[in-house]
Protein backbone atom coordinates (compact mmCIF):
# COMPACT_ATOMS: atom_id res chain seq x y z
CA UNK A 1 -147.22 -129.20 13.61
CA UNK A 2 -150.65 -129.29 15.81
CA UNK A 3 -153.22 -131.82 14.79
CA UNK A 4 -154.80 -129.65 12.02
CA UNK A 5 -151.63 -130.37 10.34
CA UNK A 6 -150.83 -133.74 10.68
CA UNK A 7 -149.69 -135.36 6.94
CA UNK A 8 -149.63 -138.59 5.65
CA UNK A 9 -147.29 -139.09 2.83
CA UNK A 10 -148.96 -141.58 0.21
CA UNK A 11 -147.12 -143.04 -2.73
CA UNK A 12 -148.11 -144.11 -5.87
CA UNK A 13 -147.49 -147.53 -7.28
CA UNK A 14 -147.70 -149.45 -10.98
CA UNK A 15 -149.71 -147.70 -13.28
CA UNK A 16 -148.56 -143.96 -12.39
CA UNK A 17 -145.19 -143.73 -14.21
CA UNK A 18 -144.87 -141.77 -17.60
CA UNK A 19 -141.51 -141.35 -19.76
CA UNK A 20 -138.82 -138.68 -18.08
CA UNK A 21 -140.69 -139.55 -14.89
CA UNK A 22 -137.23 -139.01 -12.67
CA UNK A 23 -136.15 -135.47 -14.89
CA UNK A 24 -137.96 -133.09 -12.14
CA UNK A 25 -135.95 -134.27 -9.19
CA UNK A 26 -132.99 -133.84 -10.86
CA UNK A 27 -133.29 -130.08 -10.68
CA UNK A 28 -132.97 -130.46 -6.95
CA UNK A 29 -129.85 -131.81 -4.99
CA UNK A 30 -131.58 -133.99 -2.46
CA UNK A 31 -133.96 -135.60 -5.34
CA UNK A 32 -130.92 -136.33 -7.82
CA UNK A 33 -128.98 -137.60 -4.58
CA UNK A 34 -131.84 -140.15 -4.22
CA UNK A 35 -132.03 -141.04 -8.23
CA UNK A 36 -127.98 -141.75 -8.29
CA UNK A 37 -128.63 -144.04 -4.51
CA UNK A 38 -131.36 -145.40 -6.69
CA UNK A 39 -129.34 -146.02 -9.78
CA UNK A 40 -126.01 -147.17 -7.64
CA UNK A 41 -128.02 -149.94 -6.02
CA UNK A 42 -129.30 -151.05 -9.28
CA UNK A 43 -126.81 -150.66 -11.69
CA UNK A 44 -128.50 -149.38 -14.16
CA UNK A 45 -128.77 -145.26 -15.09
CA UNK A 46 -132.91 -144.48 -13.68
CA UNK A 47 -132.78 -141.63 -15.12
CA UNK A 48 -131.92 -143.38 -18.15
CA UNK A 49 -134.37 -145.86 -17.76
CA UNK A 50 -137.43 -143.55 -16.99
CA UNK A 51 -136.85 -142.08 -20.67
CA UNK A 52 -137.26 -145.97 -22.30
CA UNK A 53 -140.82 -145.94 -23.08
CA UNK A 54 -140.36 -149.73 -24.11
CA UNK A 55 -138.30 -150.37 -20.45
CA UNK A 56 -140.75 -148.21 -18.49
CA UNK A 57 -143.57 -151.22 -20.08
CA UNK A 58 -141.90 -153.92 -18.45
CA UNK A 59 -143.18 -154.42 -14.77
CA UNK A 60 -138.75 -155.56 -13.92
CA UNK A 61 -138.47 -151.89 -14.61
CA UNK A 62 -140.65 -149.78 -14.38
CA UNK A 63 -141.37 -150.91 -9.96
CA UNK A 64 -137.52 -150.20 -9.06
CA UNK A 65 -137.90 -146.93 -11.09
CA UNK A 66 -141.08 -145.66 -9.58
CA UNK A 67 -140.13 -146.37 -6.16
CA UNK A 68 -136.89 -144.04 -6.91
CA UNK A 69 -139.02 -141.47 -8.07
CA UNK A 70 -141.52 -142.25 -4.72
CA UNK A 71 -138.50 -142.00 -2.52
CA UNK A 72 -136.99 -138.70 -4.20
CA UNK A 73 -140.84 -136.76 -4.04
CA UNK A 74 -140.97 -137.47 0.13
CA UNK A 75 -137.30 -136.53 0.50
CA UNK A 76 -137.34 -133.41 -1.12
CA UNK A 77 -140.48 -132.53 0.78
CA UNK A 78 -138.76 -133.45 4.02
CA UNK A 79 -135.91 -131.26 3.33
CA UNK A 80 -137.90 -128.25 2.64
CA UNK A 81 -139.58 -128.84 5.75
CA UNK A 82 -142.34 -130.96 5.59
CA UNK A 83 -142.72 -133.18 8.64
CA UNK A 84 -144.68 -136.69 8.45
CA UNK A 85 -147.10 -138.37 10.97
CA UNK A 86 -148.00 -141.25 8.67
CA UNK A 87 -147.09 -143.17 5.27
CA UNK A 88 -149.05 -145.62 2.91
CA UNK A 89 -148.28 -147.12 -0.44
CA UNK A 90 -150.79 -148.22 -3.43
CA UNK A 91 -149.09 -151.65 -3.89
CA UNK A 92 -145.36 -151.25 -5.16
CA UNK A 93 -145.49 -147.71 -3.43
CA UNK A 94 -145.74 -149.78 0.43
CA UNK A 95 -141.89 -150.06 0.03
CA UNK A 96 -141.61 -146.43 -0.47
CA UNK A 97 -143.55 -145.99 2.67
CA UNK A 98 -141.45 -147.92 4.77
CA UNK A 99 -138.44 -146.59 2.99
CA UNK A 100 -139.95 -142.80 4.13
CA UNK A 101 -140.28 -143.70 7.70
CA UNK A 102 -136.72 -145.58 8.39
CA UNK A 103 -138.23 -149.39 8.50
CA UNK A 104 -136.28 -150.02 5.26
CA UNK A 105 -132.87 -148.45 3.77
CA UNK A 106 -133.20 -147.38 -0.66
CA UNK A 107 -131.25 -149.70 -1.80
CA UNK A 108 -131.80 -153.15 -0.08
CA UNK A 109 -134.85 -152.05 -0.79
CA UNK A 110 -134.95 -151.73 -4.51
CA UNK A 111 -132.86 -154.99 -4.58
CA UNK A 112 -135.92 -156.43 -3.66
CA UNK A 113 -138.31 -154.89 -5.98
CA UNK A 114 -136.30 -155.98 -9.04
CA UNK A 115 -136.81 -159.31 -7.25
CA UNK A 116 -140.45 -158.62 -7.04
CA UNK A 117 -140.92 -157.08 -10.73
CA UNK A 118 -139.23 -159.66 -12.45
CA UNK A 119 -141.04 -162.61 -10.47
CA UNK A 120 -144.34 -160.63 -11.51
CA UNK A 121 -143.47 -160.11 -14.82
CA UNK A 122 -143.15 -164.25 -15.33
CA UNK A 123 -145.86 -164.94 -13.20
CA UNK A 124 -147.68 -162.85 -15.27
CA UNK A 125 -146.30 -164.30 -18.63
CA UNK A 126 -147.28 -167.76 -17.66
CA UNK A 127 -151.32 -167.27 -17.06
CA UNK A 128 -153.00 -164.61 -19.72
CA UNK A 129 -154.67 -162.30 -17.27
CA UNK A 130 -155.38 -159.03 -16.40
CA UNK A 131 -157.38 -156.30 -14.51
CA UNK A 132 -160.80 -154.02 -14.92
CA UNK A 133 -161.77 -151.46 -13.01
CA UNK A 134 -165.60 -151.59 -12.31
CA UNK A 135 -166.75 -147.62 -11.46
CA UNK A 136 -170.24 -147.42 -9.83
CA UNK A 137 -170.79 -150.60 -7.52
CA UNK A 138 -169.89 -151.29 -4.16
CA UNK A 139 -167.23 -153.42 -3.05
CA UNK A 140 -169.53 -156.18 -1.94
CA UNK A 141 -171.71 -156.08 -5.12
CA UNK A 142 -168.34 -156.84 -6.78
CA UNK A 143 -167.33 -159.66 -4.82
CA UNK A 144 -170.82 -161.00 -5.81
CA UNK A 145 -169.80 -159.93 -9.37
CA UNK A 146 -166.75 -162.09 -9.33
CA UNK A 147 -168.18 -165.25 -7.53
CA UNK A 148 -170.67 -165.06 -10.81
CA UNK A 149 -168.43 -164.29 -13.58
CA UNK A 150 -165.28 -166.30 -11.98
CA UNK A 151 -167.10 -169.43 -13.37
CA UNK A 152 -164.01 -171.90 -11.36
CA UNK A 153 -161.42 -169.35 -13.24
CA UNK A 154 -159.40 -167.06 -10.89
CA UNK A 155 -161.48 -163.58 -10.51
CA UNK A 156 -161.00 -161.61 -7.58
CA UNK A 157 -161.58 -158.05 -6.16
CA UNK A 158 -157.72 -156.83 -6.48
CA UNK A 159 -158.10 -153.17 -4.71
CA UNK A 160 -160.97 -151.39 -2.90
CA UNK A 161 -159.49 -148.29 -3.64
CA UNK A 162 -163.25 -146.23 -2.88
CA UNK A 163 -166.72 -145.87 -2.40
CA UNK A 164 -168.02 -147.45 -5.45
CA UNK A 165 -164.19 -147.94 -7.56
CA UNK A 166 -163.10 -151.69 -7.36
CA UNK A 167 -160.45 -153.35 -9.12
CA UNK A 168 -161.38 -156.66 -9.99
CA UNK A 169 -157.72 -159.22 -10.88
CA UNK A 170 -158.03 -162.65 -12.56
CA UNK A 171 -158.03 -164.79 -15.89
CA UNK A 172 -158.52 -163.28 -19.17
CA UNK A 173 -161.38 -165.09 -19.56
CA UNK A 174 -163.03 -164.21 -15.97
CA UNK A 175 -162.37 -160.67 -16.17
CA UNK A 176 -163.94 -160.24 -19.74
CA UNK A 177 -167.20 -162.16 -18.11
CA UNK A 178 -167.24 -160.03 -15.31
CA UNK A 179 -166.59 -156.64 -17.24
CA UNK A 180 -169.77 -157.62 -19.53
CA UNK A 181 -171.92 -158.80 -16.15
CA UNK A 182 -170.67 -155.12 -14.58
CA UNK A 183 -172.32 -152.87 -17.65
CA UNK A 184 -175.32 -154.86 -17.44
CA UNK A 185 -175.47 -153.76 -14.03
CA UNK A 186 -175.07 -149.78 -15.40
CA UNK A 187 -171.52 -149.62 -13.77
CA UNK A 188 -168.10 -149.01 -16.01
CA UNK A 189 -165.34 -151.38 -16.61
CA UNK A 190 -162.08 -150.39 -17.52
CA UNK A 191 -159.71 -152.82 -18.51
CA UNK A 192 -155.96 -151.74 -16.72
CA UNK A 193 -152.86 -151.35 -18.70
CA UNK A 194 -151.27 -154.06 -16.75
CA UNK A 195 -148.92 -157.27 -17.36
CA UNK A 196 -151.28 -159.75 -15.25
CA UNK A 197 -153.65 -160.76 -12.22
CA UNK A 198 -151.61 -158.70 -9.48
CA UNK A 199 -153.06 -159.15 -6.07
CA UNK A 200 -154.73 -162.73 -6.79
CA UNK A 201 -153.59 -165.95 -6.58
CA UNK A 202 -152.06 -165.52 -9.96
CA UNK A 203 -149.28 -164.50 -8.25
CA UNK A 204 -148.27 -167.10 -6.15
CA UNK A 205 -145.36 -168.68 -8.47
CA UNK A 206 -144.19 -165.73 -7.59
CA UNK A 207 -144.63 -165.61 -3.52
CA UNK A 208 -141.87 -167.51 -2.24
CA UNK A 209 -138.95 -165.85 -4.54
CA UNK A 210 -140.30 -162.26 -2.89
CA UNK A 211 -140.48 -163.81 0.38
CA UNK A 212 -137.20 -164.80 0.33
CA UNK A 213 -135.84 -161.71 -0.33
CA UNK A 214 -137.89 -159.82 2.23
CA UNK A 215 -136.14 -162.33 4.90
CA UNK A 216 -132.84 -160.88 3.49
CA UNK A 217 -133.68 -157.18 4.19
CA UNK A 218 -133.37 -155.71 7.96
CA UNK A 219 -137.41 -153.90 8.89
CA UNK A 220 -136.06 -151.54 12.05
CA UNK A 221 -138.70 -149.94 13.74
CA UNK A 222 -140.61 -147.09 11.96
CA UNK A 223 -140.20 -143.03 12.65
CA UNK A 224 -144.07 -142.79 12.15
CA UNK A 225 -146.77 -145.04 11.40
CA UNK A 226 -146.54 -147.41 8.44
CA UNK A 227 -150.61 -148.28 6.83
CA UNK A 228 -150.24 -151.57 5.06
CA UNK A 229 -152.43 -153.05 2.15
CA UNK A 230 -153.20 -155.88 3.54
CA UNK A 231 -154.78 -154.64 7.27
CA UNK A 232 -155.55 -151.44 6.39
CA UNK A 233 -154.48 -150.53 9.90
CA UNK A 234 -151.66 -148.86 10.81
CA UNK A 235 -148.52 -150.40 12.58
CA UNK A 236 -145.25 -150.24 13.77
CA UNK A 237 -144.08 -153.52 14.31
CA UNK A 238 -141.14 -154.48 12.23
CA UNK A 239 -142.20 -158.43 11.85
CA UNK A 240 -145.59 -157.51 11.04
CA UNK A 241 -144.76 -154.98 8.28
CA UNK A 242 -142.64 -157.66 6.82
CA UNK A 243 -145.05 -160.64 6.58
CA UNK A 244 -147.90 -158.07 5.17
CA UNK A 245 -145.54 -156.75 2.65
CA UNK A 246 -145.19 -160.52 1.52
CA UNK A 247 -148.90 -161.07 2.22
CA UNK A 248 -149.97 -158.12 -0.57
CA UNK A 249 -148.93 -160.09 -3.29
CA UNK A 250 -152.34 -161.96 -3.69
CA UNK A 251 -154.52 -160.39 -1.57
CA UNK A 252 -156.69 -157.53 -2.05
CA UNK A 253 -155.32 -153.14 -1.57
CA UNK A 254 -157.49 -152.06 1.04
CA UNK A 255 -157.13 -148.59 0.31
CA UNK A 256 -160.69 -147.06 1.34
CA UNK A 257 -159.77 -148.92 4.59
CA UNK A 258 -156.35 -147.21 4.52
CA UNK A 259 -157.58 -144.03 4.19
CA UNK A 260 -160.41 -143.98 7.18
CA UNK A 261 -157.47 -145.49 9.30
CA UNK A 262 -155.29 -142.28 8.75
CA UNK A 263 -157.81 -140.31 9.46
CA UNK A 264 -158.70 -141.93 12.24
CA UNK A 265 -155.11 -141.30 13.89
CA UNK A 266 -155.63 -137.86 13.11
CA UNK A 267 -154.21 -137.21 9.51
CA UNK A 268 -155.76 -134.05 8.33
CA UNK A 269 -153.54 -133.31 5.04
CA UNK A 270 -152.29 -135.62 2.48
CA UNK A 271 -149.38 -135.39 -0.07
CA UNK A 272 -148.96 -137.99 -2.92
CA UNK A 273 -144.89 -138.00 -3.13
CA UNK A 274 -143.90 -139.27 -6.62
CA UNK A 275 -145.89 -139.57 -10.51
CA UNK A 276 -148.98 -139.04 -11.29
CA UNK A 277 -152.25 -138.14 -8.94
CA UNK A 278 -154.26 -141.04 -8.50
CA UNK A 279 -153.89 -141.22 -4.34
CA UNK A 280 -154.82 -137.65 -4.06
CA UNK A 281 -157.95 -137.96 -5.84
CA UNK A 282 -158.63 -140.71 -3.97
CA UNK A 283 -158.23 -139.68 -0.51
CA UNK A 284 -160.72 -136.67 -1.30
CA UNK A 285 -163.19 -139.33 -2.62
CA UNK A 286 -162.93 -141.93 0.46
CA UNK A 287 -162.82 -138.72 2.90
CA UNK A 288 -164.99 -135.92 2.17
CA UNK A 289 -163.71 -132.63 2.75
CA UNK A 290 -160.02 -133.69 3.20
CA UNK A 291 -156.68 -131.79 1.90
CA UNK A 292 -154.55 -133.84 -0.73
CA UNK A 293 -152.32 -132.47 -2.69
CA UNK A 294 -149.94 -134.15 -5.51
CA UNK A 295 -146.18 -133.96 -5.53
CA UNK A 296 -144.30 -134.37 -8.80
CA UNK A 297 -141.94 -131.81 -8.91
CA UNK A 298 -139.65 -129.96 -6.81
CA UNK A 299 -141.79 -126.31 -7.40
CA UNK A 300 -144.97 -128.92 -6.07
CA UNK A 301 -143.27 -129.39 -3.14
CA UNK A 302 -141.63 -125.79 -2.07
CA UNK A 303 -145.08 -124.84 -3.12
CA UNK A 304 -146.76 -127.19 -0.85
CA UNK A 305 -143.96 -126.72 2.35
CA UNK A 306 -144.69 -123.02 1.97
CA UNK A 307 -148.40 -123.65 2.41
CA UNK A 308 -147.88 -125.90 5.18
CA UNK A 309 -145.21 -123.52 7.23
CA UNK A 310 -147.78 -120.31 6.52
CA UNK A 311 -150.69 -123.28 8.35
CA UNK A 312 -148.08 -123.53 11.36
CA UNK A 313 -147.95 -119.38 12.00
């Protein structure tokens, strides 16, 4: 593909699943070849699982099940076709990223992510908390936002996901001062439908368990670049895209960051590869003008390999 085409493949994480989430990829060989890898490594049926409204609510669950579904979306894309330049994941979906271009295998992988779920989930138990999105101030007015409402309680920005969408991650208490402070200010607040703080310090009880398993799991050098949370930069270093995997746990998604970096490598086209559509609308609100397209099904992707072989004529 020339430079017109180049694709990024960007995967969704917590907060994009829905029940029967892993049915579509059944219909196709290489997607239910990636859902029984999936369920082989775990144990567990994911197809099963992804039906279990009441499983697909517990964050143990429902990360090792979306990053199945993550993995199955790019694979099915690559076999009809579709070639890759670049990867980045929204949180949970980094590991599907690095799963897409070779740095990890599926199922050490998902080992780990149970790891990290369940560590989460009783992190999150421990400390009431939660996260707001704030719609219609800038990243920096929010960090002033926080340093306001955090009153000594943990409140900080969680993900910069665009221009003027921040997700602010902290104490119950913190989050419902800052949501108030925010429509005072004429912006939105939407409180997430999340187990606790992710991204803040929150989460630290639940640091060293994940970085112990990361040591565990072999990083080999990428196929194509790799855009972590953390930087925002894209890399290819094995040892780096290990310690900011660990690193994303409390700090901040620096996804508008994320996105100028891709296009700034020359990433033209963007396909969301798993649930949901969140990434795609996001990309064409941090990058005016850009092609993103969302991949949930196998017809999605034929649809969106034809389109991008009929580009290449």
């Amino acid at each position: 593909m020339g430079d017109l085409l180049s694709v990024a493949a960007l995967f969704p994480g917590q907060g994009s699943q829905y029940v029967g989430m892993a049915d579509p990829w059944l219909s196709h060989a290489v997607g239910r070849e990636v859902i029984e890898e999936a369920s082989d490594a775990w144990g567990r049926d994911v197809a099963q699982l992804c039906k279990d409204e009441s499983a697909l609510s517990l964050t143990e669950v429902v990360q090792p099940a979306l990053l199945a579904c993550d993995v199955a979306a790019f694979r099915v894309l690559r076999a009809e076709g579709v070639e890759f330049s670049a990867a980045a994941g929204h949180s949970l979906g980094e590991f599907a990223a690095l799963v897409a271009a070779g740095a990890l295998e599926l199922g050490p992988a998902l080992q780990t992510v149970i790891v990290r779920g369940r560590a989460m989930q009783e992190a999150s138990d421990a400390v009431p908390s939660t996260m707001t999105a704030i719609i219609g101030l800038s990243s920096e007015d929010v960090t002033e936002l926080c340093a306001i409402a955090g009153r000594g309680d943990v409140l900080q920005v969680a993900n910069e996901n665009a221009p003027s969408q921040v997700v602010i991650s902290g104490s119950v208490g913190a989050i419902e001062r800052a949501e108030n402070l925010a429509r005072s200010r004429n912006a939105k607040a939407i409180r997430l439908k999340v187990a606790g703080a992710f991204h803040s310090p929150l989460m630290k009880p639940a640091l060293a368990r994940v970085r112990e398993s990361l040591a565990g799991l072999t990083f080999r050098q990428p196929a194509f670049a790799v855009i972590p949370n953390v930087s925002g930069r894209p890399t290819n270093e094995p040892s780096a895209l290990r310690d900011l995997l660990s690193r994303q746990m409390t700090a901040p998604v620096r996804w508008e960051a994320t996105m100028q970096s891709a296009a700034d490598i020359g990433i033209r086209v963007f396909a969301e590869a798993g649930p949901g559509a969140v990434l795609a609308k996001l990309a064409r609100r941090c990058l005016k003008g850009t092609e993103a397209a969302s991949i949930g099904s196998p017809e999605e992707a034929v649809s969106f390999a034809s389109a991008m072989k009929e580009r290449a004529e």
